[in-house]
Structures are given as structure tokens and as C-alpha cells.
Protein backbone atom coordinates (compact mmCIF):
# COMPACT_ATOMS: atom_id res chain seq x y z
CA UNK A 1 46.78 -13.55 4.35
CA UNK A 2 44.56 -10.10 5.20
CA UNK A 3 46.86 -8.45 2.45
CA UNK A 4 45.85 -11.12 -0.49
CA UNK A 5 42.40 -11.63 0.94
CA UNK A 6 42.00 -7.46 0.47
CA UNK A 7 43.36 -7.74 -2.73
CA UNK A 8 41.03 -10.49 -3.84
CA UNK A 9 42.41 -13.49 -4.24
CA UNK A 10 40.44 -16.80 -3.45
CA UNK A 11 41.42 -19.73 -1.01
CA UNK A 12 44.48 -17.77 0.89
CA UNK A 13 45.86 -20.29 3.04
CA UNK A 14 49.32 -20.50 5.03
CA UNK A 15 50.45 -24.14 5.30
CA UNK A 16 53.49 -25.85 7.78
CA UNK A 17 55.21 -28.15 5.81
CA UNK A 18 55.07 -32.10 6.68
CA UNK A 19 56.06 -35.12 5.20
CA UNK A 20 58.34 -34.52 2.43
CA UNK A 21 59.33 -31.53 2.76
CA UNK A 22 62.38 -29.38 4.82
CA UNK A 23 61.40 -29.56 8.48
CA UNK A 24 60.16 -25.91 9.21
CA UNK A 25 58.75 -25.34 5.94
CA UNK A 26 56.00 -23.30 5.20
CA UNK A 27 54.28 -22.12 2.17
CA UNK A 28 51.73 -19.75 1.23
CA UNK A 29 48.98 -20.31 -1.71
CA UNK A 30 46.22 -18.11 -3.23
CA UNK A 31 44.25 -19.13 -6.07
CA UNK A 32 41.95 -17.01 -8.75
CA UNK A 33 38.96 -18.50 -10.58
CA UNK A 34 41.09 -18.13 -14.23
CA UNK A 35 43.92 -17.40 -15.51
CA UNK A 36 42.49 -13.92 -16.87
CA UNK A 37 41.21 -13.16 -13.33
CA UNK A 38 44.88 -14.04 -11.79
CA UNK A 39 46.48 -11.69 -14.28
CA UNK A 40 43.78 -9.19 -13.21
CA UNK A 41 45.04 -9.81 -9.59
CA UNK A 42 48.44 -9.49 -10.38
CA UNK A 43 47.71 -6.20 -11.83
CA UNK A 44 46.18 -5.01 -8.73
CA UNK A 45 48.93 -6.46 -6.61
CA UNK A 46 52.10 -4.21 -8.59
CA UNK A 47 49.92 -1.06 -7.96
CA UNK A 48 49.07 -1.79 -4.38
CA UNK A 49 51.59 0.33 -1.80
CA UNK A 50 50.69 -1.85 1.08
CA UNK A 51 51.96 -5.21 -1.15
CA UNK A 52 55.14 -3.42 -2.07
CA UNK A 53 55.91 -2.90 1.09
CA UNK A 54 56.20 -6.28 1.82
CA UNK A 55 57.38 -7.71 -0.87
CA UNK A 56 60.30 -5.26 0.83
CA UNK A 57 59.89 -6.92 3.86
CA UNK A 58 60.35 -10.54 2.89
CA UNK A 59 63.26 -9.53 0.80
CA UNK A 60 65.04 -7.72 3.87
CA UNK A 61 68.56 -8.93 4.25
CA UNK A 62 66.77 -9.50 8.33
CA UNK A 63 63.44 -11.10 7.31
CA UNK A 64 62.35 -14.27 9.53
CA UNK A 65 62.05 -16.38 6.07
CA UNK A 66 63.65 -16.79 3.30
CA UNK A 67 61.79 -16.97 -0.47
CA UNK A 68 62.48 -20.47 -1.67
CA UNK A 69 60.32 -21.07 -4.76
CA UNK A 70 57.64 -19.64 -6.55
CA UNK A 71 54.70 -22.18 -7.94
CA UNK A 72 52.38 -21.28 -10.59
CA UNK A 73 49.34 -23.86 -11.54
CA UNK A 74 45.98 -24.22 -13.53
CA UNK A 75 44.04 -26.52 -11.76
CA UNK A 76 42.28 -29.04 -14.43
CA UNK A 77 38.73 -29.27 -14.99
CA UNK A 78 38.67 -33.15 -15.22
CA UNK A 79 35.36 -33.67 -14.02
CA UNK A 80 36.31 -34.05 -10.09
CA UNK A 81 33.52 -32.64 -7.84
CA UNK A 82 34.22 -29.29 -6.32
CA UNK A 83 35.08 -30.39 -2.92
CA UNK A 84 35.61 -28.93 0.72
CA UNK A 85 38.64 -27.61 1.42
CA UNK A 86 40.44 -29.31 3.70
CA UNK A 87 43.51 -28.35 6.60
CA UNK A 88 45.77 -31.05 5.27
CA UNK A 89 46.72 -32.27 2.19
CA UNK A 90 49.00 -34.51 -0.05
CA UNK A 91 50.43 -33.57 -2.85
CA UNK A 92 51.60 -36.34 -5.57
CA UNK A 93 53.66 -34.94 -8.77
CA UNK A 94 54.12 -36.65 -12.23
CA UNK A 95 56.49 -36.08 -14.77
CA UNK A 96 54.43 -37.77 -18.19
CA UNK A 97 56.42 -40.16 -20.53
CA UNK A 98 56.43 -38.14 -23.98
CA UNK A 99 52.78 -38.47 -25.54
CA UNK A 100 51.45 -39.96 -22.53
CA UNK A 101 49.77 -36.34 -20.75
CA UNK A 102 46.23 -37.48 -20.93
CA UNK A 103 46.89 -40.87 -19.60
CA UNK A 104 48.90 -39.43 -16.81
CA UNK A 105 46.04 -37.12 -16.34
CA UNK A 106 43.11 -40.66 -16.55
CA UNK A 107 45.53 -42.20 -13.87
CA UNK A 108 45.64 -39.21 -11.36
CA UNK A 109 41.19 -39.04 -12.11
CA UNK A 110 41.25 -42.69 -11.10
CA UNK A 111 43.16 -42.11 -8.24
CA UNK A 112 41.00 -38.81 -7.12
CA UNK A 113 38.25 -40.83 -7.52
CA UNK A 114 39.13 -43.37 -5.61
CA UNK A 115 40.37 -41.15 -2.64
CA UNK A 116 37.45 -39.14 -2.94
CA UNK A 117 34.73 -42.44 -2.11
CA UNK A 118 37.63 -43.34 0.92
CA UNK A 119 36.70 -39.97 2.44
CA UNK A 120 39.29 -37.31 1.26
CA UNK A 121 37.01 -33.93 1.60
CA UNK A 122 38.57 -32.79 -2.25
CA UNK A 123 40.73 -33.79 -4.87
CA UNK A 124 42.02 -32.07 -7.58
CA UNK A 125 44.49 -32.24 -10.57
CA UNK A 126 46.91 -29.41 -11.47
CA UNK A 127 48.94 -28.76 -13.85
CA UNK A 128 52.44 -26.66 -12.81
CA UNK A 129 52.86 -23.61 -15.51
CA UNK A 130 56.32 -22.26 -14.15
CA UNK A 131 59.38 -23.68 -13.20
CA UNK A 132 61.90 -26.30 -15.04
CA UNK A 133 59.46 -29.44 -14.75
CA UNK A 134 57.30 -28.60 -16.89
CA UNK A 135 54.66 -30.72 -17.91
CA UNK A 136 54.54 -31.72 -14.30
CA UNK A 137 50.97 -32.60 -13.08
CA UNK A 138 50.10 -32.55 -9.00
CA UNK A 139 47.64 -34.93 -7.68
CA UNK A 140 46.09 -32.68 -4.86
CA UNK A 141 44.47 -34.50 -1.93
CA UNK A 142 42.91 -32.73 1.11
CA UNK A 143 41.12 -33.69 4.42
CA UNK A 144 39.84 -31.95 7.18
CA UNK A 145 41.89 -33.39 9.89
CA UNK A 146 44.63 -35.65 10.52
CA UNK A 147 42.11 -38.18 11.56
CA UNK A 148 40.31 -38.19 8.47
CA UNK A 149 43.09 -38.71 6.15
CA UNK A 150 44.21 -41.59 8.43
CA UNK A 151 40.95 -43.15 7.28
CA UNK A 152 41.69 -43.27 4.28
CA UNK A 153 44.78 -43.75 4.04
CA UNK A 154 44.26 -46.77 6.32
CA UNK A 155 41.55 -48.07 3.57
CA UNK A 156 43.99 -48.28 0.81
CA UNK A 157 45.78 -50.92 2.21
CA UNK A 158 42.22 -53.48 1.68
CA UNK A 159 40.78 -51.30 -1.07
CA UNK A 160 40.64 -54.09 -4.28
CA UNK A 161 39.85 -50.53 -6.68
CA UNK A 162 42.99 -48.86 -5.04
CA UNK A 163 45.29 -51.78 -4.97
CA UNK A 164 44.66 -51.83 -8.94
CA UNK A 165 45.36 -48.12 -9.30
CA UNK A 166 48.43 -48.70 -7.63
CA UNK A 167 49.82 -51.27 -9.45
CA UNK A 168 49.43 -49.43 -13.01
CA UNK A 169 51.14 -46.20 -10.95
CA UNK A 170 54.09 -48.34 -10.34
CA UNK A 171 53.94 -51.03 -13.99
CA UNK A 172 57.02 -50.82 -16.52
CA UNK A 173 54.21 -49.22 -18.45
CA UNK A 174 53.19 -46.56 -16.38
CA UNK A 175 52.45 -43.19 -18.14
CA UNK A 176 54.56 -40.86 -16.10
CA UNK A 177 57.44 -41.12 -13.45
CA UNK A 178 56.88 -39.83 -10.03
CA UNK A 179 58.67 -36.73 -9.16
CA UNK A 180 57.56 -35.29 -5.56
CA UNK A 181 55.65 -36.53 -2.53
CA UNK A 182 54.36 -33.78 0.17
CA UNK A 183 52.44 -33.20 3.10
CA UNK A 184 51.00 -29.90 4.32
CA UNK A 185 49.18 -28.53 7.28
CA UNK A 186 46.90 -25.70 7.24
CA UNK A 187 46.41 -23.90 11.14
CA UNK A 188 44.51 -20.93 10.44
């Protein structure tokens, strides 16, 4: 975290793995304000000696992990209010039917929205650039605690707004499939 927060990335965070994903699982995120400041970061990343060496280290035949996947994402600007940050989160992926990418997108603002007024601390819709899913859009929810998201989650169940949103997320006509459901805990 030090080593990207020197190199000036924004939002480090290290993150155990919860529901929905291997049990032991962590991951490791670090975000830029655009696309033309990532590259910029990248840049400065290559031709940093203390980064190379550990990229060596995590690709040691006797490192204590093992690289699974590698996750690149624009986060949307669909009108969502900035947020807090939050030390866990759910993250909800779509795959959109063929044509249907901004309804997909109108669904997953409904459902931020929605979240948001039940007391998640931010929401925010991304859009995954790399990989073979592509389009795949990530509904990103965050709290800041266990307790919280309880709350809210806990509302959806008499929420009349929610219980609507729900329904078109799972109709014969819904504009995009569900792919992944995970759960992530920040400690640091």
C-alpha cells in the first residue's frame, strides 16, 4: 500500500475477501482520477526500482500469494454523489443483453439510488475494461461497518422502491444477466 500510495495512486486499499468469493481471498485496488492520469501512473510504476522489485517478489516461485486476476475499470459518471468510502462493500456484476448497455446502466442508478437513501456510505457504477466479459458493468456498494450495511440490507426486505427494483432485476425482460456477487472487507 506505502509503495502505490508513494507512487501516487488514489484510494489504495487491501481487502479480505467475503461472501462470494474463495475463502482466504484477498485483493488489492488503487484507483487514478482518469484514464490519462492512470496511464501516467503506470508510467511511473515501470521506471520505479522499488516496484520492480516486487513485482519480483510476488512472482517468486516462494511468495505467500499467488496472482489470480488482474481488473481494470472506469468508474461511470452517472450522476451518483461522490460518497465516503467505506470498509466493506458489495459488488454486483452485469453482463447487458445486446443494445441494452444504458438500460443496464438506468437499472444499476436506480438501484445506487436506492441503497444510497437506505444508508450505504457510496455507490458507484463501473464499467470492467479488461478481461473476457467485456461489457460487464459492477454495481459497487460500500459501508462503513458491518453494522451499517446490515441496515440496509435489512430495509430492503420492506422497502416498496426496492422491492420494484428488484423485480425488473429479475423480469424475463431484464436488460442484462447477472454474472458475479461479492463481498469484501477492508482492515487497514
Amino acid at each position: 500500500m506505502k509503495l502505490f500510495e508513494h507512487l501516487g495512486a488514489d484510494e489504495v486499499a487491501y481487502r479480505f475477501g467475503g461472501g462470494g468469493t474463495a475463502s482466504g481471498a484477498t485483493s488489492f485496488k488503487f484507483e487514478a482520477p482518469s484514464q490519462s492520469e492512470m496511464g501516467e501512473l503506470l508510467d511511473r510504476m515501470m521506471g520505479d526500482s522499488e516496484y520492480q522489485t516486487f513485482m519480483t517478489q510476488i512472482n517468486a516461485e516462494n511468495a505467500p500469494s499467488m496472482l489470480g486476476e488482474i481488473i481494470g475499470f472506469n468508474v461511470l459518471d452517472v450522476g451518483l454523489p461522490a460518497g465516503t468510502p467505506g470498509r466493506v462493500g458489495t459488488l454486483v456484476a452485469w453482463k447487458p443483453n445486446p443494445g441494452q448497455g444504458e438500460d443496464a446502466i438506468a437499472l444499476a442508478v436506480d438501484s445506487a439510488k436506492a441503497l444510497l437513501r437506505l444508508g450505504a456510505s457510496r455507490c458507484r457504477i463501473v464499467q470492467i475494461t479488461t478481461g473476457e466479459n467485456i461489457p460487464t458493468f459492477v454495481s459497487s456498494t460500500e459501508s462503513a461497518s458491518f453494522t451499517a450495511q446490515g441496515r440496509w440490507r435489512e430495509a430492503l426486505t420492506t422497502d416498496e422502491e426496492w422491492q420494484a427494483i428488484a423485480a425488473r432485476l429479475v423480469a424475463a425482460d431484464a436488460p442484462g444477466s447477472f454474472r458475479r456477487f461479492s463481498e469484501w472487507f477492508s482492515p487497514i
